[in-house]
C-alpha atoms as a PDB file:
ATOM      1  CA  UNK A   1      33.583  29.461 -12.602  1.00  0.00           C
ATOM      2  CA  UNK A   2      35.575  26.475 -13.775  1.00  0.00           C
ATOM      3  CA  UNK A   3      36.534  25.868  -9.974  1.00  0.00           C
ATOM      4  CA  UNK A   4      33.347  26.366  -8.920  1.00  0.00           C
ATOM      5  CA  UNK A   5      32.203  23.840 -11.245  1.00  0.00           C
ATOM      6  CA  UNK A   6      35.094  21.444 -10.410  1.00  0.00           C
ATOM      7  CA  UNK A   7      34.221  21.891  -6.338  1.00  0.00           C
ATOM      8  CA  UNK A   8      30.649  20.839  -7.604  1.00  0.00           C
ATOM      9  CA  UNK A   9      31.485  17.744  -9.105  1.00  0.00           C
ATOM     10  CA  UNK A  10      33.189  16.180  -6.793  1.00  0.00           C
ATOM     11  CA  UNK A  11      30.662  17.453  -4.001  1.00  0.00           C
ATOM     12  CA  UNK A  12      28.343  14.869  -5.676  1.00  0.00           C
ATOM     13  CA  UNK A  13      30.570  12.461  -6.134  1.00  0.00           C
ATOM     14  CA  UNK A  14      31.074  12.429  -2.167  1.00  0.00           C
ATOM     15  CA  UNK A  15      27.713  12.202  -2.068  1.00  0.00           C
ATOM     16  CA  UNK A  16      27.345   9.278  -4.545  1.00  0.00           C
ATOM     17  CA  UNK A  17      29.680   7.180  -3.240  1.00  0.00           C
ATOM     18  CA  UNK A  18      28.131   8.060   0.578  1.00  0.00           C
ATOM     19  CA  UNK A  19      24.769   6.701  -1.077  1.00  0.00           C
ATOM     20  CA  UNK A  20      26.476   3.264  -2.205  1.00  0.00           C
ATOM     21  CA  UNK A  21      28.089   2.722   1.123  1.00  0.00           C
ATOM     22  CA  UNK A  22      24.993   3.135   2.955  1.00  0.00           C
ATOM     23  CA  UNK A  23      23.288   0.990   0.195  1.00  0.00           C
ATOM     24  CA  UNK A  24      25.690  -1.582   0.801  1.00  0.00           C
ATOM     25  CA  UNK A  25      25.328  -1.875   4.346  1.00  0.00           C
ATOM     26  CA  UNK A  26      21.219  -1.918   4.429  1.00  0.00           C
ATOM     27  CA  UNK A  27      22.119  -4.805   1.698  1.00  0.00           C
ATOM     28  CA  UNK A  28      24.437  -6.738   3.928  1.00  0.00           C
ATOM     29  CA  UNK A  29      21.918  -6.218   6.614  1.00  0.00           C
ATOM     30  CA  UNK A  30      19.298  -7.664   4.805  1.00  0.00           C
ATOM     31  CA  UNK A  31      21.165 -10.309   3.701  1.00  0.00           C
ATOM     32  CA  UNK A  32      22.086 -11.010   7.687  1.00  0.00           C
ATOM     33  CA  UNK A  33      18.852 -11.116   8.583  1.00  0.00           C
ATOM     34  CA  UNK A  34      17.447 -13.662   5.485  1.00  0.00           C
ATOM     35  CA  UNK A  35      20.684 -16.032   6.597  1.00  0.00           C
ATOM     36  CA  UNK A  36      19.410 -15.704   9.950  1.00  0.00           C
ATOM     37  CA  UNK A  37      15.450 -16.312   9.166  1.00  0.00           C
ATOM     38  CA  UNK A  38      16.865 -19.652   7.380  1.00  0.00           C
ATOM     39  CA  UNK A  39      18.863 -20.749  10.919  1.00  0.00           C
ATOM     40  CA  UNK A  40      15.497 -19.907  12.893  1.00  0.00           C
ATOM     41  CA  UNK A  41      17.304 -17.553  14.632  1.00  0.00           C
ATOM     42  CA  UNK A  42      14.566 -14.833  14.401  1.00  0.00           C
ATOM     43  CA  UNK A  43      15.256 -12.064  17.185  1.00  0.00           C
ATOM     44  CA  UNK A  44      18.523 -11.808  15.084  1.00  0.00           C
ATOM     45  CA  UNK A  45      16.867 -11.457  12.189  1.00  0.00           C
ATOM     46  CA  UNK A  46      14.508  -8.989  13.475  1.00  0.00           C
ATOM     47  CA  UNK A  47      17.593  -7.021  14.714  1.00  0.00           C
ATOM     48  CA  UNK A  48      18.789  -7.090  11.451  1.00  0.00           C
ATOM     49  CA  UNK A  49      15.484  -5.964   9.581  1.00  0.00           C
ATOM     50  CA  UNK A  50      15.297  -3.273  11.763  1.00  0.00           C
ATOM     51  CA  UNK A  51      19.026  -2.350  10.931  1.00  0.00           C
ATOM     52  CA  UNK A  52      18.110  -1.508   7.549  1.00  0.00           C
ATOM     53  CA  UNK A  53      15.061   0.353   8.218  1.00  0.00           C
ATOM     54  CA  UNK A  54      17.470   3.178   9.103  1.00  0.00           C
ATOM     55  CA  UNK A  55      17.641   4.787   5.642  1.00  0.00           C
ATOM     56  CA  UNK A  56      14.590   5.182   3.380  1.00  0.00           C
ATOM     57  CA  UNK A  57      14.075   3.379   0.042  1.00  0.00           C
ATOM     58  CA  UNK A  58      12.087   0.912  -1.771  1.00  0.00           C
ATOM     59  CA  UNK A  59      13.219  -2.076   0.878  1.00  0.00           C
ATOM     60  CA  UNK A  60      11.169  -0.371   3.874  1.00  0.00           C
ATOM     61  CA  UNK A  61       7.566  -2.034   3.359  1.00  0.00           C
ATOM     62  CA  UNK A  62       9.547  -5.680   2.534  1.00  0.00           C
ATOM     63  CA  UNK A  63      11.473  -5.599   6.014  1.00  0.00           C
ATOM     64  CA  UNK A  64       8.265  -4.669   7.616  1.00  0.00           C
ATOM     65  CA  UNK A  65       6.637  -7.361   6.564  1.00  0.00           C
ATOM     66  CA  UNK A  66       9.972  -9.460   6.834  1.00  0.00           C
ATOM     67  CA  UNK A  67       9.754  -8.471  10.533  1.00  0.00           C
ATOM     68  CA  UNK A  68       6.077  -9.419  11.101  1.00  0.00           C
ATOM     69  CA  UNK A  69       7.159 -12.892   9.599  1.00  0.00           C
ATOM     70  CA  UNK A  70       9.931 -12.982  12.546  1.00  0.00           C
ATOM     71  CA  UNK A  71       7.269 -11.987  15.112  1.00  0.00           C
ATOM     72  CA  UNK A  72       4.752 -14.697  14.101  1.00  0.00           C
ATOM     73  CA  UNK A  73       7.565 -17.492  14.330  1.00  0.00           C
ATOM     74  CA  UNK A  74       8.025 -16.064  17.692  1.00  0.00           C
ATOM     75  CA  UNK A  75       4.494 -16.293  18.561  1.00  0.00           C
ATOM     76  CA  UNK A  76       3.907 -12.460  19.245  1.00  0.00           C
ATOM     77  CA  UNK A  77       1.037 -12.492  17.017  1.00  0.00           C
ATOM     78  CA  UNK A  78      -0.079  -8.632  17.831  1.00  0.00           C
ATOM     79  CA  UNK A  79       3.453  -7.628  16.440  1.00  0.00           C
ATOM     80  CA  UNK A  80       3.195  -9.074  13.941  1.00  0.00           C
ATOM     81  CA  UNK A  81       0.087  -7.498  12.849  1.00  0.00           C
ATOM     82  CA  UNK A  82       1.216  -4.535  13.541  1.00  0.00           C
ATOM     83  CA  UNK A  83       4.123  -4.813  10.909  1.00  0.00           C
ATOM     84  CA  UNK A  84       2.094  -6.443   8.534  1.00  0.00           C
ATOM     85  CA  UNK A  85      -0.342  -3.897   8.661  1.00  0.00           C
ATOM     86  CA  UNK A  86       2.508  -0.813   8.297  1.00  0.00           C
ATOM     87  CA  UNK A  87       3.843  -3.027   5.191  1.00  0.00           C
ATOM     88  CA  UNK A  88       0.539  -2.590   3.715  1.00  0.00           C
ATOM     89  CA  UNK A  89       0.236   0.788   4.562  1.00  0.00           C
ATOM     90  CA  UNK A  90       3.767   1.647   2.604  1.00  0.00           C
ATOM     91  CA  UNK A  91       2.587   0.098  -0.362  1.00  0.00           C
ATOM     92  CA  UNK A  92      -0.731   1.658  -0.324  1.00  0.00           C
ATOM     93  CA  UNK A  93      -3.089  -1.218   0.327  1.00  0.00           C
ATOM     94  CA  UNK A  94      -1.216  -3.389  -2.387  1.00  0.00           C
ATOM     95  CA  UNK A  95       0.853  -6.296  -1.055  1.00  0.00           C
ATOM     96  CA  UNK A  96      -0.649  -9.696  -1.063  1.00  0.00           C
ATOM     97  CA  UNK A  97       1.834 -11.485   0.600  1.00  0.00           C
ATOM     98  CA  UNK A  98       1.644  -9.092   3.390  1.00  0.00           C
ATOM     99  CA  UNK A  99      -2.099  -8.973   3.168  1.00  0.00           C
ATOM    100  CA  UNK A 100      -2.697 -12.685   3.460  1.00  0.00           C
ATOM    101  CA  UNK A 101       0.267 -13.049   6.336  1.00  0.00           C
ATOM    102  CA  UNK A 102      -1.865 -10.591   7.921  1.00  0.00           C
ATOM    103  CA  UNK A 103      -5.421 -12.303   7.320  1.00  0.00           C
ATOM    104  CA  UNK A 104      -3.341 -15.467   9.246  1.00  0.00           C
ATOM    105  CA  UNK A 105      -2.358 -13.644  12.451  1.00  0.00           C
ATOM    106  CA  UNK A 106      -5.646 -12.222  12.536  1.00  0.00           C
ATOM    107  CA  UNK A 107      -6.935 -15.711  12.343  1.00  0.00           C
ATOM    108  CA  UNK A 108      -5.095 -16.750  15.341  1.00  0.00           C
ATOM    109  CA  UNK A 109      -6.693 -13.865  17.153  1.00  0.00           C
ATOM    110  CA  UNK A 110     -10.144 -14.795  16.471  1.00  0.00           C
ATOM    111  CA  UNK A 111     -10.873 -11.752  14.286  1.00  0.00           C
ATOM    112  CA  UNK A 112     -12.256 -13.447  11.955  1.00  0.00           C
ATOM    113  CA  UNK A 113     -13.901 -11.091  10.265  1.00  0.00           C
ATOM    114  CA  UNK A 114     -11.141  -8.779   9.855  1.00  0.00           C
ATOM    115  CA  UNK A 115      -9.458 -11.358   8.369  1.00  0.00           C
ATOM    116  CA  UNK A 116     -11.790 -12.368   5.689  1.00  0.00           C
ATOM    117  CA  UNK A 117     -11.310  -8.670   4.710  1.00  0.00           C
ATOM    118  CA  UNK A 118      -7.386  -8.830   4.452  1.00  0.00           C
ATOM    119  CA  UNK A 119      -8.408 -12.203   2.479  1.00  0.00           C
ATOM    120  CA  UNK A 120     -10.207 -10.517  -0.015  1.00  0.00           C
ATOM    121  CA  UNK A 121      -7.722  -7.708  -0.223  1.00  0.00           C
ATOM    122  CA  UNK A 122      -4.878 -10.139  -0.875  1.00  0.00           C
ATOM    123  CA  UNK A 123      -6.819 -11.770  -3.758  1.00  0.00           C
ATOM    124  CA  UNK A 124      -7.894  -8.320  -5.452  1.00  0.00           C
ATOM    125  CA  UNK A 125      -4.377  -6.870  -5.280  1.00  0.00           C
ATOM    126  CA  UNK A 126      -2.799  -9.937  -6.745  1.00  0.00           C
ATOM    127  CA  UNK A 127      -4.977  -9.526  -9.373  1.00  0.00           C
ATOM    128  CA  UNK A 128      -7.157 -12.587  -8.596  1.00  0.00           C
ATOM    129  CA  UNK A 129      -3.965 -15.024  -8.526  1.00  0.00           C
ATOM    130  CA  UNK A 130      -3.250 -15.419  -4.677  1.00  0.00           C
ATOM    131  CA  UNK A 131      -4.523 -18.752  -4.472  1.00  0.00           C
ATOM    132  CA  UNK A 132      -4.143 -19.580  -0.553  1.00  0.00           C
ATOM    133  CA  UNK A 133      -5.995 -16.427  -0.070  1.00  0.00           C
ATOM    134  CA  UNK A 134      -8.882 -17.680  -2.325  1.00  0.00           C
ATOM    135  CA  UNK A 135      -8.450 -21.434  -0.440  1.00  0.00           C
ATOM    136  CA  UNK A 136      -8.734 -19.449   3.193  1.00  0.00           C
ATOM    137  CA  UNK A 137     -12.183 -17.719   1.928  1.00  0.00           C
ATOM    138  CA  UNK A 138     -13.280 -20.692   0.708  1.00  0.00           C
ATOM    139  CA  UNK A 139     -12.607 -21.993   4.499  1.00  0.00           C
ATOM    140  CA  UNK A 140     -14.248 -19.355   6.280  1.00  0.00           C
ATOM    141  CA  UNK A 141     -17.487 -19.526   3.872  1.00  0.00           C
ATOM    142  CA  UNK A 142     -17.461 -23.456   4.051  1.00  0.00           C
ATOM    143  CA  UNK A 143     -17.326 -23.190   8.526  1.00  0.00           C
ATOM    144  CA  UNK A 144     -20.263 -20.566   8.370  1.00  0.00           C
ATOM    145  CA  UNK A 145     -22.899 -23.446   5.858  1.00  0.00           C
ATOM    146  CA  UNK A 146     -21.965 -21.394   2.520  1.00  0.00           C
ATOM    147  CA  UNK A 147     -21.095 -24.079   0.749  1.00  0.00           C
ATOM    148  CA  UNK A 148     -22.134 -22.660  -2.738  1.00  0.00           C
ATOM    149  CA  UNK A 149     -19.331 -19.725  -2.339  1.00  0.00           C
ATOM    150  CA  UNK A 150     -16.726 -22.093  -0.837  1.00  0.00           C
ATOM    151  CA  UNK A 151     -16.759 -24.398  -3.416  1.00  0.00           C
ATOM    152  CA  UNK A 152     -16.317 -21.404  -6.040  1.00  0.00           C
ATOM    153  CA  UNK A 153     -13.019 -20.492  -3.624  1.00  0.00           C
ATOM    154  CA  UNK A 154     -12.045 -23.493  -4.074  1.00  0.00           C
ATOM    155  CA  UNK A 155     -12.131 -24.172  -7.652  1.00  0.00           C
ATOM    156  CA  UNK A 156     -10.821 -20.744  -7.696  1.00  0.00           C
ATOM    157  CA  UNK A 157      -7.324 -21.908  -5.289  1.00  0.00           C
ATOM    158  CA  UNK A 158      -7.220 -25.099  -7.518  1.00  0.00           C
ATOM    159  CA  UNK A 159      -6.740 -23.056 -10.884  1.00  0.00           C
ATOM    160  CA  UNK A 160      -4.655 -20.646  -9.302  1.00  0.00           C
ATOM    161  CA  UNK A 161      -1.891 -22.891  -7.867  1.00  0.00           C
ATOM    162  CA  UNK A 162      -2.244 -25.164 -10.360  1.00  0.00           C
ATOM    163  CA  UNK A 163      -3.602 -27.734  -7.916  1.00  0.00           C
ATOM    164  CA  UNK A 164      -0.727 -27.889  -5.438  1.00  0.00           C
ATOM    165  CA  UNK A 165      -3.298 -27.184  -2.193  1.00  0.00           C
ATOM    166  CA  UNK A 166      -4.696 -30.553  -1.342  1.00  0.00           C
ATOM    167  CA  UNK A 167      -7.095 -29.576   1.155  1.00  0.00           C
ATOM    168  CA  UNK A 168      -8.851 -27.812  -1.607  1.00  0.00           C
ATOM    169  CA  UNK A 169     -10.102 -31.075  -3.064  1.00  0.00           C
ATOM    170  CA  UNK A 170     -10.092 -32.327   1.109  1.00  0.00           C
ATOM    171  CA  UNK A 171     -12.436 -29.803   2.048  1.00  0.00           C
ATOM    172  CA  UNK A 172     -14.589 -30.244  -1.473  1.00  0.00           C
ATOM    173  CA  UNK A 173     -14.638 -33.778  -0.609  1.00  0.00           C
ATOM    174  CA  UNK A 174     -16.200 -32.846   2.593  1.00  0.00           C
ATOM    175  CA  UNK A 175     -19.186 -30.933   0.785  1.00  0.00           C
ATOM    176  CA  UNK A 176     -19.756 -33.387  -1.831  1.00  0.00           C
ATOM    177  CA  UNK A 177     -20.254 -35.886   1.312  1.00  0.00           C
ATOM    178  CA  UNK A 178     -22.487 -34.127   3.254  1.00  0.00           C
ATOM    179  CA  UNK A 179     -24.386 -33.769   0.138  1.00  0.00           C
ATOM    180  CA  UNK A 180     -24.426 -37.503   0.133  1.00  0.00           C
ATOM    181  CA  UNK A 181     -22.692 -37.815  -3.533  1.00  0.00           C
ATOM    182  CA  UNK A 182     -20.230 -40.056  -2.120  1.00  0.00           C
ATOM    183  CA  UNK A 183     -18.457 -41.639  -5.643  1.00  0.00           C
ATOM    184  CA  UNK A 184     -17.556 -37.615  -6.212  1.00  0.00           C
ATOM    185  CA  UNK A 185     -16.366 -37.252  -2.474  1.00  0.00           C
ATOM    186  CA  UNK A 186     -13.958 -40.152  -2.522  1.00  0.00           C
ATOM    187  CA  UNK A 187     -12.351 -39.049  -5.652  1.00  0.00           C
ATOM    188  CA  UNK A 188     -11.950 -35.365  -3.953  1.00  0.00           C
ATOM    189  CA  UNK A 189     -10.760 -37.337  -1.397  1.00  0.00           C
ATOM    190  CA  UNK A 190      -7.896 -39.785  -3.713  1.00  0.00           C
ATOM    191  CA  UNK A 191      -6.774 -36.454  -5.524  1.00  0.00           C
ATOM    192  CA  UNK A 192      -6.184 -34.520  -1.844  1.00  0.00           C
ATOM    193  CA  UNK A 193      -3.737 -37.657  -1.264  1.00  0.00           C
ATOM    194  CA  UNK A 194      -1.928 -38.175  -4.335  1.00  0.00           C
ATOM    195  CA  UNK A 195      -1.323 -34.277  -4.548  1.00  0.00           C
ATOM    196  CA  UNK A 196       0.344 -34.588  -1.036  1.00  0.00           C
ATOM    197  CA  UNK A 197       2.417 -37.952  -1.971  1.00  0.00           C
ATOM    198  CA  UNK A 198       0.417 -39.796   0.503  1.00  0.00           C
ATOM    199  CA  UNK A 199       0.764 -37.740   3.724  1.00  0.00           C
ATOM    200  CA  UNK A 200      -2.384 -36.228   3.670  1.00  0.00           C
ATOM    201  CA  UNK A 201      -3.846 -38.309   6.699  1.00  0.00           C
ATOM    202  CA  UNK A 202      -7.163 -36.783   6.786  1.00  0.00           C
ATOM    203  CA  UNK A 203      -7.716 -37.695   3.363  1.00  0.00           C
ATOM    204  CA  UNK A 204      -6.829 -40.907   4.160  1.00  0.00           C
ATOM    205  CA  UNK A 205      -9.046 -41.373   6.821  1.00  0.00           C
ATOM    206  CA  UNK A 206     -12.041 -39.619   4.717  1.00  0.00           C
ATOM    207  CA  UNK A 207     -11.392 -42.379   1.737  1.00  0.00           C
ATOM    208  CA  UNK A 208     -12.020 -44.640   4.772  1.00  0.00           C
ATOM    209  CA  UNK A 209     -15.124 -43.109   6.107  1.00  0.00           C
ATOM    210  CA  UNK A 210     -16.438 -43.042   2.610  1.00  0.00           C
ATOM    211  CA  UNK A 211     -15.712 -46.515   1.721  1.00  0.00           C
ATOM    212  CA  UNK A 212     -17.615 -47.457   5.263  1.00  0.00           C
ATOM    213  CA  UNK A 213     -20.390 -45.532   3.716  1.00  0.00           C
ATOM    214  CA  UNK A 214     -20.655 -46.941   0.238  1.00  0.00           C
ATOM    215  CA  UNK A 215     -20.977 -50.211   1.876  1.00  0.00           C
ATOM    216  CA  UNK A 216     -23.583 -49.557   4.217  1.00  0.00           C
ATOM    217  CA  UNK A 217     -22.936 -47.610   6.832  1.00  0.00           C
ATOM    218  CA  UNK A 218     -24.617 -44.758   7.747  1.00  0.00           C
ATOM    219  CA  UNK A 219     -25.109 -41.696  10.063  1.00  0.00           C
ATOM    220  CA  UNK A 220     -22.999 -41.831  12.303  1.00  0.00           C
ATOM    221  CA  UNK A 221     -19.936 -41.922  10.095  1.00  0.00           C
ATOM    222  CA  UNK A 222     -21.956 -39.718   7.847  1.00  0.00           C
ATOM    223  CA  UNK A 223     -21.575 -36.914  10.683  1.00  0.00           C
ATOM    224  CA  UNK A 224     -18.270 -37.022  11.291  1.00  0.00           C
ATOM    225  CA  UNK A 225     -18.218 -35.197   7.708  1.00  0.00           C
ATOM    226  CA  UNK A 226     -19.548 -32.199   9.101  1.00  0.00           C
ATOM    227  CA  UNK A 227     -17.586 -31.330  11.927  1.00  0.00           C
ATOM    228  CA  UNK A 228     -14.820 -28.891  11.863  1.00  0.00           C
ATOM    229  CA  UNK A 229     -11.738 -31.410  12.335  1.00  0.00           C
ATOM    230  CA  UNK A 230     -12.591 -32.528   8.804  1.00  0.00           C
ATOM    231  CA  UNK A 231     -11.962 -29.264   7.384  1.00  0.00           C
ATOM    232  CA  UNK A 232      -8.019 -28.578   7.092  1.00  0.00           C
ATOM    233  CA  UNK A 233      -6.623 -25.738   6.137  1.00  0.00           C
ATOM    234  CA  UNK A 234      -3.185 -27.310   5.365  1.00  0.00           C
END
């Protein structure tokens, strides 16, 4: 029995130490493939990714998603989506970063829909806190007239990041103007482009559209307010 016992022991010591090799190695994969993300080498870091999704564990949804990161550099935008969506999938619906990455590509398609659902999901899984999520709802409601909801997104994103999104106040700006409250739109406007350290250049150029406006001119420049290229996401 004591024999038995002993033969036991180190059986799952073997297997231990088997564990921490292979733990190791999907480690030093991983850490292959971040090193190579960083150089903008990305099929090598996709190579690596996939290297570690070779033994299961807690890791598996993250280099899923790592991977869809890697595709989208790469441009392949339905690959990406599809390893965004199995990242979600292994974490049962809750991964905002994943969810929001995804919401992007989608974006890029044109399924624009879809990705106002992904949106939301990012936001409710992070609890309310995923603040680009909140700014890219605020987006999509502000393109389709629903100004009301967008600015709520908005205030929402500003809160949440702790105003580090300048086209928050941009795209605010943008409301307040074609609302014709112009003093509130050019301080939107001012706060867009001292939160970006003065490279915000469509701020800059809607400070001077508003300035035109306080002095006297009119609809034209009142117009340009409305159109899309006025509404940044970034």
């Amino acid at each position: 029995m004591r024999n038995r016992a002993y033969i036991f022991g180190i059986f799952l010591t073997l297997i231990l130490s088997a564990q921490a090799v292979r733990a190791d190695e999907i480690k030093e994969s991983i850490e292959r493939g971040d090193q190579a993300f960083s150089l903008g080498q990305f099929e090598r870091a996709i190579f690596e990714y996939q290297s570690a999704l070779s033994s299961p564990g807690p890791h598996i949804s993250r280099m899923h998603y790592n991977i869809g990161v890697c595709q989208y550099k790469l441009g392949r935008l339905q690959e990406a989506v599809d390893a965004y969506r199995q990242a979600i999938k292994l974490r049962n619906r809750q991964y905002p970063a994943a969810s929001y990455a995804l919401g992007i590509a989608l974006q890029d398609l044109g399924e624009k829909r879809e990705a106002i659902e992904v949106f939301s999901e990012a936001v409710e899984a992070s609890g309310g806190k995923h603040a680009e999520a909140l700014f890219e709802l605020g987006l999509e409601s502000q393109k389709e007239g629903e100004n009301h909801l967008a600015v709520t997104f908005y205030q929402r994103a500003i809160a949440q990041s702790k105003d580090r999104i300048p086209a928050c106040h941009n795209n605010l700006g943008v409301i307040l103007a074609t609302l014709g409250r112009m003093d509130e739109a050019m301080r939107e406007f001012e706060i867009a482009l001292k939160i970006s350290k003065g490279k915000f250049n469509e701020a800059r150029e809607n400070i001077t559209r508003c300035r035109d406006l306080i002095s006297g001119a009119s609809a034209p420049l009142l117009a340009a307010f409305i159109t899309s290229e006025s509404l940044v996401r970034e």
